[in-house]
Protein backbone atom coordinates (compact mmCIF):
# COMPACT_ATOMS: atom_id res chain seq x y z
CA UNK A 1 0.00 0.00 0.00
CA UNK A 2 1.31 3.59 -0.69
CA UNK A 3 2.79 5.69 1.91
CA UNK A 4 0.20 8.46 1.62
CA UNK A 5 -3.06 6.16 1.62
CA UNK A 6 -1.62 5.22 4.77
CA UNK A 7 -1.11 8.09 6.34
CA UNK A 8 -4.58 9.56 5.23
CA UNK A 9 -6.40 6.52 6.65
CA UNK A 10 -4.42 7.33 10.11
CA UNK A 11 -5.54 10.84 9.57
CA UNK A 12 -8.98 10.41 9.07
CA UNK A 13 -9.18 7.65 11.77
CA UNK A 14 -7.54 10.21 14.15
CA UNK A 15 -10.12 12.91 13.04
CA UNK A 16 -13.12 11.02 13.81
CA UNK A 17 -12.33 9.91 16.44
CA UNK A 18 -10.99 13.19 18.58
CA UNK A 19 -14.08 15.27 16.86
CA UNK A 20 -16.73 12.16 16.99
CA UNK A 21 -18.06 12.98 13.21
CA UNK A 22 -19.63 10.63 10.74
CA UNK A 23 -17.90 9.06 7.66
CA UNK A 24 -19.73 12.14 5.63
CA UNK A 25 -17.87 14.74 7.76
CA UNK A 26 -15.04 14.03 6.96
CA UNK A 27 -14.93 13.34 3.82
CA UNK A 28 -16.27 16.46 3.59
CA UNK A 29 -13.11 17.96 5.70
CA UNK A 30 -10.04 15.93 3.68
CA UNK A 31 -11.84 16.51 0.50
CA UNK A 32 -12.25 12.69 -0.56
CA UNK A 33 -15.66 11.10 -0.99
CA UNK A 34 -17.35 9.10 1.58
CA UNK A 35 -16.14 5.79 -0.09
CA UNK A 36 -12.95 6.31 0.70
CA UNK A 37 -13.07 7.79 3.87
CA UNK A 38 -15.46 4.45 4.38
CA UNK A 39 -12.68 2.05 2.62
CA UNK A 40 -10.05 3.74 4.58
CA UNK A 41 -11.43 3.14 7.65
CA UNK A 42 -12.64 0.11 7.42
CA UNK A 43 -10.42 -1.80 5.08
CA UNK A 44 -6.98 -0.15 4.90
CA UNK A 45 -6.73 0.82 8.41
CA UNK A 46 -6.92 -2.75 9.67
CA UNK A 47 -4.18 -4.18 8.11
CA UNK A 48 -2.19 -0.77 9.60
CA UNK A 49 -3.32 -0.05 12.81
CA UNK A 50 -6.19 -2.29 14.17
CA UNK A 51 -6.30 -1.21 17.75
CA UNK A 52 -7.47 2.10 15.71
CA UNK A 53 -9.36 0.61 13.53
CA UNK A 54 -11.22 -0.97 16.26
CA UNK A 55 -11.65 2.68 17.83
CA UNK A 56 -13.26 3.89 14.80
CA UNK A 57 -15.75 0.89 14.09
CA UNK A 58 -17.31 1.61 17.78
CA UNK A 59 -17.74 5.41 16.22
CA UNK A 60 -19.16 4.15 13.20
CA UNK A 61 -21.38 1.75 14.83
CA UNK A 62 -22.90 4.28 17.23
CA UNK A 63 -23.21 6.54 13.75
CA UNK A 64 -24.68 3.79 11.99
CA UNK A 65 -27.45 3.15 15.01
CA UNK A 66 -28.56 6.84 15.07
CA UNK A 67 -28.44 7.71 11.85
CA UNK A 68 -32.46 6.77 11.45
CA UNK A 69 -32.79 9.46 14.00
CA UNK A 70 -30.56 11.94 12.45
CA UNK A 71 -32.74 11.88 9.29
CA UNK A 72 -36.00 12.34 11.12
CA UNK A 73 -34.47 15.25 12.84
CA UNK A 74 -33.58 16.90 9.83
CA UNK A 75 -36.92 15.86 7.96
CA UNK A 76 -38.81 17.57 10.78
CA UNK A 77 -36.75 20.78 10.49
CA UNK A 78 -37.41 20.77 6.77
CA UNK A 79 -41.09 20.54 7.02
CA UNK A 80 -41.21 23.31 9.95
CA UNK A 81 -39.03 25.19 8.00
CA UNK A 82 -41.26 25.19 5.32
CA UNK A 83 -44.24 25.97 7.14
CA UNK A 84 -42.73 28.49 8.83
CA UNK A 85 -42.52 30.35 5.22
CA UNK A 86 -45.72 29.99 3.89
């Protein structure tokens, strides 16, 4: 594996898991798509680091279980958003 997909799935695995985010913040933040940041993570990473890798999955899992809620949320504020205008 190169050098720098290395170090970018260290970085990114450091990133979320000091700032918490989901796989679609930062990809957002080191300017890759959410694939990567998702194949970095979960692919890459093990065969580097996979006490860190093993960090990350328990962020991703907790991500993964709320994300049903996270939608709702933001359904919600559309439609009172909405309202709000008319």
């Amino acid at each position: 594996m190169k050098e720098y997909i290395e170090k970018r799935a260290i970085t990114i695995a450091t990133y979320i898991i000091e700032n918490n985010t989901t796989v679609r913040q930062a990809a957002k933040k080191f300017g890759v798509s959410k694939s990567t940041v998702h194949k970095d993570v979960s692919e890459r990473l093990l065969m580097i680091d996979p006490a860190l890798a093993n960090m990350v999955r328990k962020i991703l899992d907790v991500n993964k279980s709320e994300r049903h809620i996270r939608g709702g949320m933001a359904t919600k504020e559309k439609y009172n958003h909405i309202k709000e205008s008319t």
